[in-house]
Protein backbone atom coordinates (compact mmCIF):
# COMPACT_ATOMS: atom_id res chain seq x y z
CA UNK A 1 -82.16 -34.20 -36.52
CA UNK A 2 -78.33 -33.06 -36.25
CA UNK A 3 -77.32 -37.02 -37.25
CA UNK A 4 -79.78 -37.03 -40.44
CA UNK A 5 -77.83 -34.09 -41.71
CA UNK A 6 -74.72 -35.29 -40.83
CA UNK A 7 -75.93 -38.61 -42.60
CA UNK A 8 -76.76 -36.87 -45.64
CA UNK A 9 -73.59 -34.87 -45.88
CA UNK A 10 -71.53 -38.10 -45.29
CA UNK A 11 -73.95 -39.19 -48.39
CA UNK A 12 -73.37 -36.85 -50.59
CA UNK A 13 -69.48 -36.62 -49.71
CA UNK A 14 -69.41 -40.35 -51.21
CA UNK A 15 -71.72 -40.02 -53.58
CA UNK A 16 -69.14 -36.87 -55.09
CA UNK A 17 -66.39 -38.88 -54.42
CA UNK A 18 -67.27 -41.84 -56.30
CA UNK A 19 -69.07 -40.16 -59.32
CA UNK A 20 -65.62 -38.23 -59.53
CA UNK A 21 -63.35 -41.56 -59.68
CA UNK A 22 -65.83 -44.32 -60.79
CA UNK A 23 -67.86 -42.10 -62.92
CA UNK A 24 -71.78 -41.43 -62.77
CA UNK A 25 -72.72 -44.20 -64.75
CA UNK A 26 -70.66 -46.42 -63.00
CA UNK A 27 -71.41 -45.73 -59.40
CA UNK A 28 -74.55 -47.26 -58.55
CA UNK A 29 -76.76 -46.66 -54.97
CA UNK A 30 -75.21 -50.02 -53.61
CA UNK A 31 -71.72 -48.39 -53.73
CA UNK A 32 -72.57 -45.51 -51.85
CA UNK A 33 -74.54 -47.32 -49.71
CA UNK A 34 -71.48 -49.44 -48.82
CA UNK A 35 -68.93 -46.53 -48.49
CA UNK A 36 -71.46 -45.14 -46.04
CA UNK A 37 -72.12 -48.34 -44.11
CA UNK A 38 -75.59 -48.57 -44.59
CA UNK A 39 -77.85 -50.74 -46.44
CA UNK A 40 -79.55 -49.13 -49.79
CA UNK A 41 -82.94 -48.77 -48.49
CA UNK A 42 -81.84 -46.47 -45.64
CA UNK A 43 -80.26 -43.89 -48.53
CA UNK A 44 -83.62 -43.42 -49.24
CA UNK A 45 -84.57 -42.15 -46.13
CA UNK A 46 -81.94 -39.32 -47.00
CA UNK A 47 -81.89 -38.53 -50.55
CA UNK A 48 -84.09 -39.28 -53.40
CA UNK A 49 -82.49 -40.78 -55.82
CA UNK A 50 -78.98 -40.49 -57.50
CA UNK A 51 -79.78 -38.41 -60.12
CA UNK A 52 -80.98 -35.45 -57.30
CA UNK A 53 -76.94 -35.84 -55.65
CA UNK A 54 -75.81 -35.25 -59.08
CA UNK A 55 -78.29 -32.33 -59.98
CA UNK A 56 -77.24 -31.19 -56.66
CA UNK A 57 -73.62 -31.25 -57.50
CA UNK A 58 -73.82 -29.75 -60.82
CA UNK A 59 -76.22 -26.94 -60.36
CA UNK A 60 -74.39 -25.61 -56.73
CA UNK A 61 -70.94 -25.96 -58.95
CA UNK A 62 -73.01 -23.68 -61.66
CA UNK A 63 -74.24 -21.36 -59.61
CA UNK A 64 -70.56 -20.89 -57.72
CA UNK A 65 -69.39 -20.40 -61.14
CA UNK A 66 -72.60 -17.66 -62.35
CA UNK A 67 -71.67 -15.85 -59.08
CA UNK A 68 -68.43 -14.80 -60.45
CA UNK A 69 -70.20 -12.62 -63.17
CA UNK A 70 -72.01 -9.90 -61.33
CA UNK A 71 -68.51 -10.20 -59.01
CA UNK A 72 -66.26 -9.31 -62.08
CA UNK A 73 -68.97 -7.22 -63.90
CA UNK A 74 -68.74 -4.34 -60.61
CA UNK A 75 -65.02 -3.46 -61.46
CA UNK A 76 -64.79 -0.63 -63.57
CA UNK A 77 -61.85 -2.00 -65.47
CA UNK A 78 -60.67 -2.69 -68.96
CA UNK A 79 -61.69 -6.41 -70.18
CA UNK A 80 -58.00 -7.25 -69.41
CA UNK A 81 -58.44 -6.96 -65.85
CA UNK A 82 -61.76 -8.23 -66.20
CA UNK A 83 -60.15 -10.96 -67.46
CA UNK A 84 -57.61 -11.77 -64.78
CA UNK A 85 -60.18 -11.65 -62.25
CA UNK A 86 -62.72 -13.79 -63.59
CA UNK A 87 -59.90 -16.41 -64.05
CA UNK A 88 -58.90 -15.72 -60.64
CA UNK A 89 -61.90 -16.30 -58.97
CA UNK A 90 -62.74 -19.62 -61.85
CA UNK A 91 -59.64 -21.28 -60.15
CA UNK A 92 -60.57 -20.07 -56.67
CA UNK A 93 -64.18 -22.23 -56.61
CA UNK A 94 -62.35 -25.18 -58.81
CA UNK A 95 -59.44 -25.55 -56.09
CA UNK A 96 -62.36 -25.27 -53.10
CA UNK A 97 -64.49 -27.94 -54.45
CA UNK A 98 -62.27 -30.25 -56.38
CA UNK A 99 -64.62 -33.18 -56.42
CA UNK A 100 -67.64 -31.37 -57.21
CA UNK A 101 -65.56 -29.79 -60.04
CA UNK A 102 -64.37 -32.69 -61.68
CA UNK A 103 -68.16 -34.04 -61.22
CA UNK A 104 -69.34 -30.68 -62.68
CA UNK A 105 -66.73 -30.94 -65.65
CA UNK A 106 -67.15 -34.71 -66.67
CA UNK A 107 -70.66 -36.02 -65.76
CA UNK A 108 -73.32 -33.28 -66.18
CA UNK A 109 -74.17 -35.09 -69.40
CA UNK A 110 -76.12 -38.02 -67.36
CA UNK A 111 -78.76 -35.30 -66.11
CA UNK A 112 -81.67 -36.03 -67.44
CA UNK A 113 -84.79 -33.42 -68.80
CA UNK A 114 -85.75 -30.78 -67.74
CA UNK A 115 -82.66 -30.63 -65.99
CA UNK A 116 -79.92 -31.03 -68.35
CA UNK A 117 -81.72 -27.82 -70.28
CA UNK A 118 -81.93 -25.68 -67.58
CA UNK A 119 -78.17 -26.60 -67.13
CA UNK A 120 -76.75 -25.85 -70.31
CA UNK A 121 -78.64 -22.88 -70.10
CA UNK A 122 -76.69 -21.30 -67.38
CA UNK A 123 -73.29 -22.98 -68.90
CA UNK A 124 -74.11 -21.15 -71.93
CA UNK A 125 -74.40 -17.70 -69.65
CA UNK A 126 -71.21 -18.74 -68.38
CA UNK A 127 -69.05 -19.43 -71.27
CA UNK A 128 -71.19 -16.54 -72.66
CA UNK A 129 -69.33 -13.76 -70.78
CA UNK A 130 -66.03 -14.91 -71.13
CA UNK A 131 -66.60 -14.86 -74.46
CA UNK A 132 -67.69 -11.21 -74.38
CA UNK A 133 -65.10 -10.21 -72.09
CA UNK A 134 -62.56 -11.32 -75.06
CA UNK A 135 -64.90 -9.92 -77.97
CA UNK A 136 -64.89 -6.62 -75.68
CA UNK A 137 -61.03 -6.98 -75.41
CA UNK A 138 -60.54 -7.71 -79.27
CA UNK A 139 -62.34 -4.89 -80.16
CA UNK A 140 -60.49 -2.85 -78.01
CA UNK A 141 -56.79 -3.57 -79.68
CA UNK A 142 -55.71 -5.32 -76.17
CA UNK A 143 -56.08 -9.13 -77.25
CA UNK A 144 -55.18 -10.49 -81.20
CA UNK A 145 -58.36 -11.02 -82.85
CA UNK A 146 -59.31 -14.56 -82.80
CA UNK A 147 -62.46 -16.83 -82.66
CA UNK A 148 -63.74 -15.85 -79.17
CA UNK A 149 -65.59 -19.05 -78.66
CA UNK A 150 -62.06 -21.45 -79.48
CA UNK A 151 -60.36 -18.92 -77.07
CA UNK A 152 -62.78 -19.42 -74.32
CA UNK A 153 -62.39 -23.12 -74.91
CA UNK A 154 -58.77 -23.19 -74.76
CA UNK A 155 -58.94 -20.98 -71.78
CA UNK A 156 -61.41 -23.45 -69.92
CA UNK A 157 -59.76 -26.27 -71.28
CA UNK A 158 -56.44 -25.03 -69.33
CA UNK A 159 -58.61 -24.43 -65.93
CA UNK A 160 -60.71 -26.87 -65.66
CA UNK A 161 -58.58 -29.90 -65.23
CA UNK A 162 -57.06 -27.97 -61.55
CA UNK A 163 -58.93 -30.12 -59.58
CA UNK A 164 -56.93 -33.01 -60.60
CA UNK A 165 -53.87 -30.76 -60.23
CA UNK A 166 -54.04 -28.61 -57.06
CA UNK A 167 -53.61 -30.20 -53.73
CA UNK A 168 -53.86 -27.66 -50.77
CA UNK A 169 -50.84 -28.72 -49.66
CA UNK A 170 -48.75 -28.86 -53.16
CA UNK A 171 -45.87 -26.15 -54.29
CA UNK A 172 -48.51 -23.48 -55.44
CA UNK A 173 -51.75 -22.22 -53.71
CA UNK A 174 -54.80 -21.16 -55.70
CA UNK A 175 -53.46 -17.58 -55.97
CA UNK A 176 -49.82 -18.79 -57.52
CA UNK A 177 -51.75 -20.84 -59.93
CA UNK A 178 -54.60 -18.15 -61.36
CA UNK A 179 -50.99 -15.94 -62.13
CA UNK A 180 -49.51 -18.64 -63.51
CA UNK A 181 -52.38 -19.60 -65.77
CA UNK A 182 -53.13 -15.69 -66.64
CA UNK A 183 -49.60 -14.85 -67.49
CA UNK A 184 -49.89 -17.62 -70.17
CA UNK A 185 -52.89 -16.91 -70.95
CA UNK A 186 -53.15 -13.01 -71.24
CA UNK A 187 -49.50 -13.17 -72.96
CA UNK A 188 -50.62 -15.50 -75.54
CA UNK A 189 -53.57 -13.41 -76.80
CA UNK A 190 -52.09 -10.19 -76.24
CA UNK A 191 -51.45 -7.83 -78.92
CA UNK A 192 -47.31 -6.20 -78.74
């Protein structure tokens, strides 16, 4: 039993590997097959097709994500701080899972029904928060009053790409680069 899983992880290691530089579409069973060293048929004896690796990638990223709400919700601060943190912790599960992020980022658009619903759904309650975090901050005189849904889309827009960015070993670590991003950030939208 301890090889199957350790089959199936070397699997779906490939599998996030290639959808990240090849591209969903373009990655087909035979190429993960062959970066595995097995022939096709024996994937199936893993995994079930590879459509369930990518709904596997995209919902774990998603939930990594949704986990950051309640997280961020418990502080008792102003939306400011809020803020900081949930940006914080945003670049903490992109730079931990840099393939799965740039799969989560670029190729969630190849899931298919009922699954691509369900996972624009909890996108939605994701960008959803962020968006009320600066609505909450707007109203409160801290941040200039602008379209919270564009400033949630610049601010993901600025995030998101990390994965092709950080390397664990490059001049800044994860915490360097949520202070670098939130000082930009925070002091762009900032009223004073």
């Amino acid at each position: 039993m301890p090889v199957k899983v350790k089959r199936k992880d070397h699997i779906n290691s490939a599998a996030r590997n290639l959808f990240r530089e090849r591209g969903y579409s373009a990655t087909s069973m035979r190429d993960i097959a062959s970066t595995v060293g097995i022939e096709v048929a024996s994937l199936y004896n893993h995994i079930d097709s590879k459509e369930s690796m990518l709904q596997q990638i995209c919902f774990t990223m998603a939930e990594k994500f949704l986990a950051i709400i309640p997280l961020v919700k418990h502080l008792q601060e102003r939306p400011e701080e809020q803020l900081k943190e949930a940006i914080r912790l945003h670049v903490l599960v992109i730079t931990s899972h840099a393939d799965e992020s740039a799969v989560f980022v670029h190729e969630w658009k190849h899931l298919s029904e009922p699954h691509l619903s369900t996972f624009k759904k909890m996108r939605n309650n994701y960008e959803g928060f962020y968006r009320d975090l600066i609505r909450r901050g707007e109203e409160l005189g801290l941040f200039k009053n602008i379209h919270e849904k564009f400033v949630m889309m610049v601010l993901f827009s600025s995030i998101n790409w990390l994965y092709d960015y950080y390397k664990p070993n490059g001049k800044l670590n994860p915490s360097q680069i949520s202070d670098i991003i939130t000082d930009i950030f925070l002091n762009g939208i900032k009223n004073n």
